[in-house]
Protein backbone atom coordinates (compact mmCIF):
# COMPACT_ATOMS: atom_id res chain seq x y z
CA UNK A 1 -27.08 -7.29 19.08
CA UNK A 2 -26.92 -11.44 20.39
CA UNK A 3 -24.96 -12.82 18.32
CA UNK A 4 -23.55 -16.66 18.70
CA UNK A 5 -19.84 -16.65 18.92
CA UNK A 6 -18.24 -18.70 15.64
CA UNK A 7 -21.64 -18.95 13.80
CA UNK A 8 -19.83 -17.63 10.82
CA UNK A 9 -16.33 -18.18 10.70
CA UNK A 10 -14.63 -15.61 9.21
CA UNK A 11 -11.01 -16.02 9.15
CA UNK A 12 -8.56 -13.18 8.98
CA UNK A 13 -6.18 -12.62 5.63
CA UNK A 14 -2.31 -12.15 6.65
CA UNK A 15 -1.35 -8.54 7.16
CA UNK A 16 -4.99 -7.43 7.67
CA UNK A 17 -6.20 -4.33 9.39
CA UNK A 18 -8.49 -5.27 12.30
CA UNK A 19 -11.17 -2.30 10.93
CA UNK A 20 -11.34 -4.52 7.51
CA UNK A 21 -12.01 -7.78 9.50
CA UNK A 22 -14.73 -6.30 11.13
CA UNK A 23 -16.38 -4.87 7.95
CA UNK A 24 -15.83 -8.71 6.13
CA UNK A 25 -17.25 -10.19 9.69
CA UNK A 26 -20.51 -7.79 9.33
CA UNK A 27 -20.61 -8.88 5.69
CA UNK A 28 -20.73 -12.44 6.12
CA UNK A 29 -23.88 -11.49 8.87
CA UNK A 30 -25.50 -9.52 6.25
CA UNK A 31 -25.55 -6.34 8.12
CA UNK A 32 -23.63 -3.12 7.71
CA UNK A 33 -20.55 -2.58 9.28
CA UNK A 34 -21.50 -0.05 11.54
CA UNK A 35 -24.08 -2.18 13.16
CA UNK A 36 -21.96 -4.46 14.04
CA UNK A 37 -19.45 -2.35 15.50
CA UNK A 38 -22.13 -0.78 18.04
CA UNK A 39 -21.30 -4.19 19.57
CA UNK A 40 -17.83 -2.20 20.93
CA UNK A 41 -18.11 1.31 22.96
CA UNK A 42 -16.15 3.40 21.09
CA UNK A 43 -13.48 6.15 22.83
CA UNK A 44 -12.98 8.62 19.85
CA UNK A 45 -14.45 9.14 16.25
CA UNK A 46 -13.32 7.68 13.01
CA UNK A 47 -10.72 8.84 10.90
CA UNK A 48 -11.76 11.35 8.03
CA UNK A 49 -10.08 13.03 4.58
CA UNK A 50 -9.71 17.04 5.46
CA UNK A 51 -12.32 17.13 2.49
CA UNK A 52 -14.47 14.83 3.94
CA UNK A 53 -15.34 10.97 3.78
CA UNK A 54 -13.85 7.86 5.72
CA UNK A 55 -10.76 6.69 5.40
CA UNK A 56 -9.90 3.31 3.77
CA UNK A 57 -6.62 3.12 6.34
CA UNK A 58 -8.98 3.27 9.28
CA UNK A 59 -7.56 0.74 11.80
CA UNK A 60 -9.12 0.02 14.93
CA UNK A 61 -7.45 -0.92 18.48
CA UNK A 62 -8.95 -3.12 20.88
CA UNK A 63 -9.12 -3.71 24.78
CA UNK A 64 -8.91 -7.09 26.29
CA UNK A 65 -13.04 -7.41 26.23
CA UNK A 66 -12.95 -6.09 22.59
CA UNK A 67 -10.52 -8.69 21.88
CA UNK A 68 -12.44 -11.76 23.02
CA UNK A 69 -15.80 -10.42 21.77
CA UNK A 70 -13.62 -10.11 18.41
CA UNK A 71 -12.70 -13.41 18.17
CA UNK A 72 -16.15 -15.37 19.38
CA UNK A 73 -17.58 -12.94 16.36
CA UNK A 74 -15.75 -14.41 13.47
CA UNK A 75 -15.13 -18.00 15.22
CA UNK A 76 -11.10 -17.96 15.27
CA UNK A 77 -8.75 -18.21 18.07
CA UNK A 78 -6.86 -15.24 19.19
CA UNK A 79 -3.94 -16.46 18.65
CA UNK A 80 -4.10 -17.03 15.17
CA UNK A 81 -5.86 -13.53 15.09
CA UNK A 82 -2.60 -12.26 17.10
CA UNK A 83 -0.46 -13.78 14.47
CA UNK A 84 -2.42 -12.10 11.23
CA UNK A 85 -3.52 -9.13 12.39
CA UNK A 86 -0.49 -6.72 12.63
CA UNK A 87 -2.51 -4.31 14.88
CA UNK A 88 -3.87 -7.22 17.44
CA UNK A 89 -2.92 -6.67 21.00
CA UNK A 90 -1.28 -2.78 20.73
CA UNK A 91 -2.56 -0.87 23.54
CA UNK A 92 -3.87 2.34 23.78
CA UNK A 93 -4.53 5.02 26.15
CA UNK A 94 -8.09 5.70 25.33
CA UNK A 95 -9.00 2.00 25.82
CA UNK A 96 -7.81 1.69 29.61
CA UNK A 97 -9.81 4.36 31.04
CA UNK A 98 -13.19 2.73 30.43
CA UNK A 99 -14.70 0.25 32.50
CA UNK A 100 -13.04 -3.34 32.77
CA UNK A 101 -14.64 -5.69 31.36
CA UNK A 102 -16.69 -3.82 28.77
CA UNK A 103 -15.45 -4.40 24.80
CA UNK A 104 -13.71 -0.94 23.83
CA UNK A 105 -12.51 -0.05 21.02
CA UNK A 106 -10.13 3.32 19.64
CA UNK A 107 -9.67 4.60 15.94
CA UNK A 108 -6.26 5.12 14.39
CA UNK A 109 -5.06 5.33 10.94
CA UNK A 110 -3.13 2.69 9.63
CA UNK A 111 -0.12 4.28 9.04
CA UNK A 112 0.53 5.57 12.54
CA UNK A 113 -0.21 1.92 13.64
CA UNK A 114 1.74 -1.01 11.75
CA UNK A 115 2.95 1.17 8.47
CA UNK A 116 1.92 1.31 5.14
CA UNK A 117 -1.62 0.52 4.23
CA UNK A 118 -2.60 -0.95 0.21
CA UNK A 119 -6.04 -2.24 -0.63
CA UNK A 120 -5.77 -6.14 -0.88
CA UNK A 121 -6.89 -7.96 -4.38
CA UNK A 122 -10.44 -9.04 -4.36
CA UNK A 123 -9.70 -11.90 -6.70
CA UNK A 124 -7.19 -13.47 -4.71
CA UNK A 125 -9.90 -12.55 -1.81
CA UNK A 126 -12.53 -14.61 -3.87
CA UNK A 127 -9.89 -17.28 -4.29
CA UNK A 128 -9.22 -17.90 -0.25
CA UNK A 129 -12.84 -16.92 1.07
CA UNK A 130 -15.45 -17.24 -1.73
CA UNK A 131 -16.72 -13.53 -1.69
CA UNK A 132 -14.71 -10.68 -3.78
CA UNK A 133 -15.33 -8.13 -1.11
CA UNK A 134 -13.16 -5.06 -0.46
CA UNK A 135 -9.72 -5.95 2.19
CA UNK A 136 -7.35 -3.58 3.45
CA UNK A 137 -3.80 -4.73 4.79
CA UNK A 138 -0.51 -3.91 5.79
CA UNK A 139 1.70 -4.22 2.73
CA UNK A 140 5.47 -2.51 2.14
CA UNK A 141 5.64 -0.75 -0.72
CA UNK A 142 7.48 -3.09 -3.26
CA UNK A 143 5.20 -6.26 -2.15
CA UNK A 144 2.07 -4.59 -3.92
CA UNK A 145 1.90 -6.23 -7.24
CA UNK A 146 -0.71 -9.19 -7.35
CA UNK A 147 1.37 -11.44 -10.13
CA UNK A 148 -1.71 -13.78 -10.19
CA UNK A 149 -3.98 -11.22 -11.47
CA UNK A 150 -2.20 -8.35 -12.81
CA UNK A 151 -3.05 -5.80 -10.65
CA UNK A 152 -0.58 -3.14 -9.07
CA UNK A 153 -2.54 -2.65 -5.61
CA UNK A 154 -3.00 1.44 -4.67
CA UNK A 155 -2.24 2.69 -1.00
CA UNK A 156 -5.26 2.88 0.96
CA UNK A 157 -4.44 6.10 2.33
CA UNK A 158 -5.55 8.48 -1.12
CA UNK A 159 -8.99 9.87 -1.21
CA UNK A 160 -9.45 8.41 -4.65
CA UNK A 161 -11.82 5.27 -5.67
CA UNK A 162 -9.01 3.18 -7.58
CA UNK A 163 -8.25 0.34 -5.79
CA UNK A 164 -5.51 -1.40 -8.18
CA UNK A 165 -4.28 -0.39 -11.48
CA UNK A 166 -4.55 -3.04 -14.07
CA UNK A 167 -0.96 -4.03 -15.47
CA UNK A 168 -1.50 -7.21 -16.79
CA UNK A 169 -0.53 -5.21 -20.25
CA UNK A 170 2.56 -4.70 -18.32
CA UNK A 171 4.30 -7.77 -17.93
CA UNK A 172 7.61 -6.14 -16.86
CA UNK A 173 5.57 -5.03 -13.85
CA UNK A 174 4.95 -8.95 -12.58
CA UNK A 175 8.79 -9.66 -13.86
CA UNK A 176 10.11 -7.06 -11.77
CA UNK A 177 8.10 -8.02 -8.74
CA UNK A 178 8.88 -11.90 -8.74
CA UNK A 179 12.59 -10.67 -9.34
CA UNK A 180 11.89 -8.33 -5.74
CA UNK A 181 13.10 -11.39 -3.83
CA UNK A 182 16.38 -11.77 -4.89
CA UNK A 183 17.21 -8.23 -4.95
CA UNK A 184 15.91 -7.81 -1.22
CA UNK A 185 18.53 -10.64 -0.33
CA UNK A 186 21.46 -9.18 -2.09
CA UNK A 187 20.73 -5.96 -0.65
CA UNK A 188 20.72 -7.62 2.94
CA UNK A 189 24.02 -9.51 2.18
CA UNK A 190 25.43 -5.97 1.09
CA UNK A 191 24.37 -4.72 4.47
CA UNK A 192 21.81 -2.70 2.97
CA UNK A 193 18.36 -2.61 3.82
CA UNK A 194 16.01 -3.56 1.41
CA UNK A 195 13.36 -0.45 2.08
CA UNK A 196 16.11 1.86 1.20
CA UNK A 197 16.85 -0.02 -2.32
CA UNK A 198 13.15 0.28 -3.03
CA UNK A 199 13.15 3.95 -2.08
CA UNK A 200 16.19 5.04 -4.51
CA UNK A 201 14.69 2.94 -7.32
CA UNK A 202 11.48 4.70 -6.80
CA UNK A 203 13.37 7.99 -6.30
CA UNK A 204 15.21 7.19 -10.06
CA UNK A 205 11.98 6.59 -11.73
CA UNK A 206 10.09 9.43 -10.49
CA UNK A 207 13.20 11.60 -11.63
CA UNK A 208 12.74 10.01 -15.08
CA UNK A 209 8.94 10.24 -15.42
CA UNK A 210 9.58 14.33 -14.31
CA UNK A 211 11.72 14.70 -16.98
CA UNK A 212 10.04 13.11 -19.84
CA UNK A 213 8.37 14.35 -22.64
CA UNK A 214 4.67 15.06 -22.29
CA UNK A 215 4.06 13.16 -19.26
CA UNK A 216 0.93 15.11 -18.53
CA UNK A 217 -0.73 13.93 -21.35
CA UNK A 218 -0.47 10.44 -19.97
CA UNK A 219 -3.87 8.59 -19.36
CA UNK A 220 -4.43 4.75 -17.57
């Protein structure tokens, strides 16, 4: 494929996995994503479920080449793709036993990359880029509530088609999220870290939802 470097800039959303850049670049060339990564020789397959069917958390490691053809494809500078992509730059085995010089590329799954993986909100998406189209980023657990929008944003990791859960009936959802913040700071000044907080919260809520009354019959 010829393709002019930075006909289409397409810049990259913080905390983004380099696999959903590439799928937003292809959209923004009207093409489908696999096309456009034929541009990049490719050292092992994608990522699957065991039942079959890609992964959302597919994340994708570059070599030097794959870098720099990267970059001239959505017209930004790779240092500001260094800085939002948390995956940018990581090395991998795979990638330095092909020829130098040629774009290369290697699958991995998110998790074993940069951590937790959530889908991204397409409206705030719309908001910073004008198309609602799907993003996939790095995101801690406790950061996953969009309190624009309402939307409690699902791990990317599930074979499921939810993306978000809608909780703008929910407002203690948004409260407790804004109120995150603070807690993460008191925990820090308390010499605890904040992950840890998050994970006996969740722990204590979990606990409560096993032990309540009918919680099977509960629907979204």
């Amino acid at each position: 494929m010829t393709q002019h470097p930075g006909l289409l800039r397409t810049a990259p959303l913080p905390g983004e996995t380099t696999s959903s850049l590439i799928c937003r670049i292809a959209s923004r060339y009207g093409m489908e994503a696999k096309v456009l990564r034929s541009c990049w020789q490719w050292r092992n397959y994608p990522p699957g479920h065991d039942g079959g069917g890609a992964r959302a958390d597919a994340e994708v490691l570059l070599n030097a080449a794959g870098r720099q053809l990267l970059a001239g494809l959505c017209g930004v500078e790779e240092d500001v793709l260094a800085r939002a992509l948390p995956s940018w730059g990581q090395e991998d085995a795979k990638l330095s036993a092909g020829r130098n010089g040629v774009p290369a590329a290697a699958w991995r799954t998110g998790g074993a990359v940069a951590g937790p993986v959530a889908f991204g909100c397409r409206l705030c998406t719309a908001r910073r880029t004008g198309t609602a189209v799907r993003v996939v980023r790095y995101a801690p657990r406790w950061e996953r509530v969009c309190v624009r929008h309402g939307r409690w944003l699902l791990d990317a990791d599930a074979h499921q088609p939810l993306e978000h859960l809608d909780v703008r009936g929910v407002p203690e959802v948004a409260a407790a999220q804004r109120r995150w913040t603070g807690v993460a700071r008191r925990a820090a000044r308390a010499g605890a870290e904040p992950g840890r907080v998050f994970a006996l919260a969740h722990a204590v809520v979990a606990r409560w939802w096993e032990q309540a009354l009918h919680w099977e019959r509960e629907t979204i």
